[in-house]
N, C-alpha and C. Protein backbone atom coordinates (compact mmCIF):
# COMPACT_ATOMS: atom_id res chain seq x y z
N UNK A 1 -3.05 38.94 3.28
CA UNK A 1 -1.66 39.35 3.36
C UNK A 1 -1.17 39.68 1.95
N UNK A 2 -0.92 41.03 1.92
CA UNK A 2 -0.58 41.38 0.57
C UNK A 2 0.94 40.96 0.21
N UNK A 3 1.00 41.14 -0.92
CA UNK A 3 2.20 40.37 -1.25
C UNK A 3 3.42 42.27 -1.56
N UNK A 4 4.48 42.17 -1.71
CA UNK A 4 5.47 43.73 -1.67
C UNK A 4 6.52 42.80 -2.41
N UNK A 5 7.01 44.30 -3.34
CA UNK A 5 8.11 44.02 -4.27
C UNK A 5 9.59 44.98 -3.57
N UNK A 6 10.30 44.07 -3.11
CA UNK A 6 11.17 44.99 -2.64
C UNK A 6 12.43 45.20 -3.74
N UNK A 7 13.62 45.38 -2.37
CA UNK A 7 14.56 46.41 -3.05
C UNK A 7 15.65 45.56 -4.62
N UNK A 8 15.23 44.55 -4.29
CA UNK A 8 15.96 43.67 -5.98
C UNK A 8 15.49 44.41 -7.11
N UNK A 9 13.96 44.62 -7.46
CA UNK A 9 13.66 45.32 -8.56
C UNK A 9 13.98 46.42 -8.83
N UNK A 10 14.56 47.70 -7.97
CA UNK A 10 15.29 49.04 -8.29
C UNK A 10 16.72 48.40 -9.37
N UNK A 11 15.98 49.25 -10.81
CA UNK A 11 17.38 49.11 -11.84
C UNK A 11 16.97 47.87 -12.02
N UNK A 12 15.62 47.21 -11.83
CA UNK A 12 16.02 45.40 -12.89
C UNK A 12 14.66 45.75 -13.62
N UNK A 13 13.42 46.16 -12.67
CA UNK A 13 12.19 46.40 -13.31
C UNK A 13 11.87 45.11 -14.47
N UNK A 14 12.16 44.23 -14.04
CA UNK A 14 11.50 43.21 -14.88
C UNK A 14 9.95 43.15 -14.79
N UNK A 15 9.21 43.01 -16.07
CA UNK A 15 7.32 43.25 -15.64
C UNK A 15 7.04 41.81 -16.29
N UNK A 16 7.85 40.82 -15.98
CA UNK A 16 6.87 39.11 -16.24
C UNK A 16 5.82 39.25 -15.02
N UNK A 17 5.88 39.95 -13.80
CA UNK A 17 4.79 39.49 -12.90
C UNK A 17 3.56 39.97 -13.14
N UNK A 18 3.31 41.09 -14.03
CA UNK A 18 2.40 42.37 -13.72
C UNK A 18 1.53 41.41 -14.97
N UNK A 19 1.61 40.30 -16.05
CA UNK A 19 0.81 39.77 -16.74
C UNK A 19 -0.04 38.81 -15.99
N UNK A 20 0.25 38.24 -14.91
CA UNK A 20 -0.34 36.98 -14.56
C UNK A 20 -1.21 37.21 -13.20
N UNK A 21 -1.49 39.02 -13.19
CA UNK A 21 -1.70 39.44 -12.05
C UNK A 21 -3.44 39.66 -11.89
N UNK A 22 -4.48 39.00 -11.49
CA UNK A 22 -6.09 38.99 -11.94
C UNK A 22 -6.30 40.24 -11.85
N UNK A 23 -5.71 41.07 -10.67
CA UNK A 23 -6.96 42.35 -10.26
C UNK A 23 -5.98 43.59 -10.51
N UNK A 24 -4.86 43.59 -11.42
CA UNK A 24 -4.24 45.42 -11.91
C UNK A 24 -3.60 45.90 -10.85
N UNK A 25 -3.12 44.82 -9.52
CA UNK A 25 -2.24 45.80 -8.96
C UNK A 25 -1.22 46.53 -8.24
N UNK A 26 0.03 46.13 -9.53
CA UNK A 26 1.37 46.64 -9.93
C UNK A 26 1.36 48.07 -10.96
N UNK A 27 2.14 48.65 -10.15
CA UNK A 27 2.37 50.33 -10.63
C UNK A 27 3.60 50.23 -10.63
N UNK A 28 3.49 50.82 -11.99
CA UNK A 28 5.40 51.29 -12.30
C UNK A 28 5.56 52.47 -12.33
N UNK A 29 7.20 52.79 -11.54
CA UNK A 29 7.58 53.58 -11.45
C UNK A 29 8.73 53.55 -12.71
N UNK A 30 9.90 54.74 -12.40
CA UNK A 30 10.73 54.77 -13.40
C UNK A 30 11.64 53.76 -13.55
N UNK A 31 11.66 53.04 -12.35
CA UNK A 31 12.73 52.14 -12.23
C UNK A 31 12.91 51.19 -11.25
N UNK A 32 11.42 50.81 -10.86
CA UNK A 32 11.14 50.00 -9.81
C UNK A 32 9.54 49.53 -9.97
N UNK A 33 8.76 48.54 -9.32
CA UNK A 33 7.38 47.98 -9.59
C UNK A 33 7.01 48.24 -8.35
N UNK A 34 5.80 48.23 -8.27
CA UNK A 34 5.48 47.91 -6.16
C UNK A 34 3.94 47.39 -6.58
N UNK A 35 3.71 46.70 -5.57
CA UNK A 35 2.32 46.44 -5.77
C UNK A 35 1.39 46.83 -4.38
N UNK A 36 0.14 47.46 -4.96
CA UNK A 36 -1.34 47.99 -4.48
C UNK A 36 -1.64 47.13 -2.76
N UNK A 37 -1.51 47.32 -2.05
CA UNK A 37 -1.81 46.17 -0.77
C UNK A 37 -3.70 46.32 -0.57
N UNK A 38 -4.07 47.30 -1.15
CA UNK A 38 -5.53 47.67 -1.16
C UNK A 38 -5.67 46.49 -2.33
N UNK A 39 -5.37 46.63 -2.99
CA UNK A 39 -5.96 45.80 -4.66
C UNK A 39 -5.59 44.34 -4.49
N UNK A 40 -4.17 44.26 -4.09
CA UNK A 40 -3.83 42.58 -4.29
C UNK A 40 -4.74 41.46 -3.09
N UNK A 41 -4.64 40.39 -4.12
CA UNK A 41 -5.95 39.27 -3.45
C UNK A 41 -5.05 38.50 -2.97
N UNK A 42 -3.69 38.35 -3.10
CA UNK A 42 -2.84 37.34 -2.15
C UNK A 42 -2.93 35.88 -3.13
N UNK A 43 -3.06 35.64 -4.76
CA UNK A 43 -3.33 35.07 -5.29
C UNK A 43 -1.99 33.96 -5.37
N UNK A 44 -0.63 34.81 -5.17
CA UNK A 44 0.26 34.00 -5.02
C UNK A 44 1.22 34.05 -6.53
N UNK A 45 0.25 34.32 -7.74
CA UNK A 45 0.68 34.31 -9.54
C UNK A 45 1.95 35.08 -9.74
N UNK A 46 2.18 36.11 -8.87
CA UNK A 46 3.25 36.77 -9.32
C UNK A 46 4.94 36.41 -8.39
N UNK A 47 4.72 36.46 -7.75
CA UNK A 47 5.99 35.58 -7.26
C UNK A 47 6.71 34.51 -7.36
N UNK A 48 6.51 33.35 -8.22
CA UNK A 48 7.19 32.44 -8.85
C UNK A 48 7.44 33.48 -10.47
N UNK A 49 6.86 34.73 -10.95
CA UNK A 49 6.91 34.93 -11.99
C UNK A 49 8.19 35.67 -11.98
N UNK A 50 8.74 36.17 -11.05
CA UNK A 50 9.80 37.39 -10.89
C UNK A 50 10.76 36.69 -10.61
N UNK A 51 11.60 37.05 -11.71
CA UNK A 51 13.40 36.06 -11.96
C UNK A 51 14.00 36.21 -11.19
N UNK A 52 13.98 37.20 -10.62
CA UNK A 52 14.98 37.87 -9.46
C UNK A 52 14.91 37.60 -8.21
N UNK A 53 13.65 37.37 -7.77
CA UNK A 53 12.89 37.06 -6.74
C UNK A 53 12.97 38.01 -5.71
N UNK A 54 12.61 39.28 -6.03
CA UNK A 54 12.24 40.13 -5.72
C UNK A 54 10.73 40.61 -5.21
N UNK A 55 9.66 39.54 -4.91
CA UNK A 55 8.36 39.20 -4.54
C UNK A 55 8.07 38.87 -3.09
N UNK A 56 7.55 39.08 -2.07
CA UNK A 56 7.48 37.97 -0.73
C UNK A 56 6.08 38.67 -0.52
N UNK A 57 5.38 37.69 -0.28
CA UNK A 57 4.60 37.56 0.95
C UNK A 57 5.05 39.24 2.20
N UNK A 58 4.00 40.25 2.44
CA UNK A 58 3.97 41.01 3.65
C UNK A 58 4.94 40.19 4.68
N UNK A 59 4.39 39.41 4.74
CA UNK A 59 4.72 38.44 6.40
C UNK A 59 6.23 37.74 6.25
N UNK A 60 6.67 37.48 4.97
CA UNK A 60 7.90 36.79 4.65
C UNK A 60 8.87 37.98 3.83
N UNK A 61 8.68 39.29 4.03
CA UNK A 61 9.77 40.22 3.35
C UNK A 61 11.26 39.54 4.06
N UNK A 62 11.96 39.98 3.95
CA UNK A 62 13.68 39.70 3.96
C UNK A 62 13.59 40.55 5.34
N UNK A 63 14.61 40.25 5.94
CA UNK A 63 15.04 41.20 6.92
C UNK A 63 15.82 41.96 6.18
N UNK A 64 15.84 43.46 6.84
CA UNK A 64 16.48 44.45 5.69
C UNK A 64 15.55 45.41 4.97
N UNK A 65 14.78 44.42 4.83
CA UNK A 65 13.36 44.86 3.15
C UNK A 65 11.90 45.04 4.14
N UNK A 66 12.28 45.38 5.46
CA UNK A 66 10.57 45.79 6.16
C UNK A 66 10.18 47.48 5.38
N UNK A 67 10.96 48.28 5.03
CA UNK A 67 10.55 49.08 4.47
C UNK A 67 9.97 49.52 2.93
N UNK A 68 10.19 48.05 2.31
CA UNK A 68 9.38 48.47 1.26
C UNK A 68 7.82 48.05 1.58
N UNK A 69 7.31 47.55 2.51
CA UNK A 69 6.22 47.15 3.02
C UNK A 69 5.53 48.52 2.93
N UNK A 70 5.72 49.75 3.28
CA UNK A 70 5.15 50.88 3.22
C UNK A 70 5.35 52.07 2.01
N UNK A 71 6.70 51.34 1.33
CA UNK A 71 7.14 51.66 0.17
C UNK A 71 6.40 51.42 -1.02
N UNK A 72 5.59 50.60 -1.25
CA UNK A 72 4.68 49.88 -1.89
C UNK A 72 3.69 50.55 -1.87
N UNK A 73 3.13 50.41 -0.71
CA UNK A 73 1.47 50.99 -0.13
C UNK A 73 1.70 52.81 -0.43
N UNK A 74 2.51 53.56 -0.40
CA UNK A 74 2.73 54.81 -0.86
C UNK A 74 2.77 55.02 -1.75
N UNK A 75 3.57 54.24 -2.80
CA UNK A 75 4.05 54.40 -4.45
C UNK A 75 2.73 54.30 -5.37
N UNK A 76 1.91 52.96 -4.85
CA UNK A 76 1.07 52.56 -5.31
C UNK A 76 0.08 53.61 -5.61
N UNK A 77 -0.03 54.74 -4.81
CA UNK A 77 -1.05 55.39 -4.62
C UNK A 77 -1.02 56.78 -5.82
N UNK A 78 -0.02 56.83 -6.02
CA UNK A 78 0.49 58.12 -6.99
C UNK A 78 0.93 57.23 -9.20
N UNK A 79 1.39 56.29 -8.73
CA UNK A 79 2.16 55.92 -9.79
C UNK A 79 1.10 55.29 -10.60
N UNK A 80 0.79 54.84 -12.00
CA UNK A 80 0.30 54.32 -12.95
C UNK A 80 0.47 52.51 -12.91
N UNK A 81 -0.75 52.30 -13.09
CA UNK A 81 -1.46 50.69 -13.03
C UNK A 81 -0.33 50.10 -14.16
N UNK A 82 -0.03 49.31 -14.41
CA UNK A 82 0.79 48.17 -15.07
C UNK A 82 0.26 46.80 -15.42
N UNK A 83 -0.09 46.75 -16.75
CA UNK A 83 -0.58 45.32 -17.08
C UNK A 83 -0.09 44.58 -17.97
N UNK A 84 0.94 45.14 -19.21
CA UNK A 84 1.33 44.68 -20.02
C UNK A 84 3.22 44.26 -19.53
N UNK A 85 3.60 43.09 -20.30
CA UNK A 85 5.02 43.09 -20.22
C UNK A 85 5.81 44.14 -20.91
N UNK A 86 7.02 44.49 -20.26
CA UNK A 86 7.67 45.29 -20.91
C UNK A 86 9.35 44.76 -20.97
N UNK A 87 9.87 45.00 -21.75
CA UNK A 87 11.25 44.52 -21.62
C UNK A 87 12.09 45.09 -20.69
N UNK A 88 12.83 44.80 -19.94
CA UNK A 88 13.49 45.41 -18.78
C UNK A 88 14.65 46.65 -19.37
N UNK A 89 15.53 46.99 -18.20
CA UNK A 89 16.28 47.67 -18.64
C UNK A 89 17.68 47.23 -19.47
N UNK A 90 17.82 47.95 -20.79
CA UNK A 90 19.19 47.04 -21.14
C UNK A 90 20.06 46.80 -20.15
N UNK A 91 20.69 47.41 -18.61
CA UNK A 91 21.56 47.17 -17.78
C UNK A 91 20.99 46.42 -16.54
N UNK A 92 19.73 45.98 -16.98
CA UNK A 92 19.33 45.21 -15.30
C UNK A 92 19.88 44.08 -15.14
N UNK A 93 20.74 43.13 -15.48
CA UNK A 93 21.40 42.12 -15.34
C UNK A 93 22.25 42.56 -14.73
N UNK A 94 23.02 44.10 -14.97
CA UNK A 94 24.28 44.69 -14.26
C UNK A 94 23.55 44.90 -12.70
N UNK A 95 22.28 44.95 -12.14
CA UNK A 95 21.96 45.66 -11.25
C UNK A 95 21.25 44.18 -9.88
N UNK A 96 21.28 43.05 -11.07
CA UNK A 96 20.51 41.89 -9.94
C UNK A 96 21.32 41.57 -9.19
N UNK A 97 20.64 41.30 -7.69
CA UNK A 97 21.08 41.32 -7.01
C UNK A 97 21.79 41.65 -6.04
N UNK A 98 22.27 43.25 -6.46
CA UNK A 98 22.98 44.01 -6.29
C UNK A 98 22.54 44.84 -4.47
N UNK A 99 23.26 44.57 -3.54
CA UNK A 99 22.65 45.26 -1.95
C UNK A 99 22.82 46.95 -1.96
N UNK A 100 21.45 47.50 -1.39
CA UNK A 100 21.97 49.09 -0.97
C UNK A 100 21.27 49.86 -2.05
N UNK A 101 20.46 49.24 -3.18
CA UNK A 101 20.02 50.22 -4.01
C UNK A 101 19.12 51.29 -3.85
N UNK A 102 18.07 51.45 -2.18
CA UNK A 102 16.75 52.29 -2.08
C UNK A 102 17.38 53.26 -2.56
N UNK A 103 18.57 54.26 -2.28
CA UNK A 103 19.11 55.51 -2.63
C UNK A 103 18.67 55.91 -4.40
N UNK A 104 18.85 55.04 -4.82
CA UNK A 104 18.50 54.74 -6.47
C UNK A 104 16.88 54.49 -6.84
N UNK A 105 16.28 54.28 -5.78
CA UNK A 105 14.95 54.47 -6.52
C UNK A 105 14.50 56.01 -6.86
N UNK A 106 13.85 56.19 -8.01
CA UNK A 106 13.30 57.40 -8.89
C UNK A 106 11.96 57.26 -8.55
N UNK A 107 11.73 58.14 -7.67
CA UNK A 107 9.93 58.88 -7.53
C UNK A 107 9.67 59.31 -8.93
């Protein structure tokens, strides 16, 4: 059961998870993370790592958030591997938590 980054990380893009991750696979986009459902081992490392808590378990997404389940598995496929931390956006504190953002994700 792969693990999906849903709609909290649009505009927070925090990358503490993408260090503690064994097998490479979180892809960043311009303004959002998703992770590989082919690549991830279900290790569990990155979801206590994400402040926001923007992480679940396939099987435990949010109600609301079943669509980044395929949002993920698509993105993943086009966008660039992610391994290093990066500092977030200066305004992602303005954006946590925030409901309604898919409109705002940047392909």
């Amino acid at each position: 059961m792969p693990f999906v980054v849903t709609e909290n990380c649009i505009k927070c893009k925090y990358t503490d998870c993408v260090e503690v991750c064994p097998v490479d696979c979180f892809h960043e986009g311009p303004n959002f993370l998703v992770i590989d459902p082919d690549e991830c081992i279900d290790c569990t490392l990155c979801e206590p790592e994400c402040p926001i808590n923007a992480i679940y378990p396939e099987d435990d997404v949010p109600a609301g958030q079943e669509p980044f389940v395929a949002l993920n598995a698509e993105l993943s496929k086009s966008w660039p591997v992610i391994t290093t931390r990066k500092d977030g956006p200066p305004d992602a504190k303005d954006w946590e938590n925030k409901p309604g953002k898919l409109d705002l994700l940047e392909r």
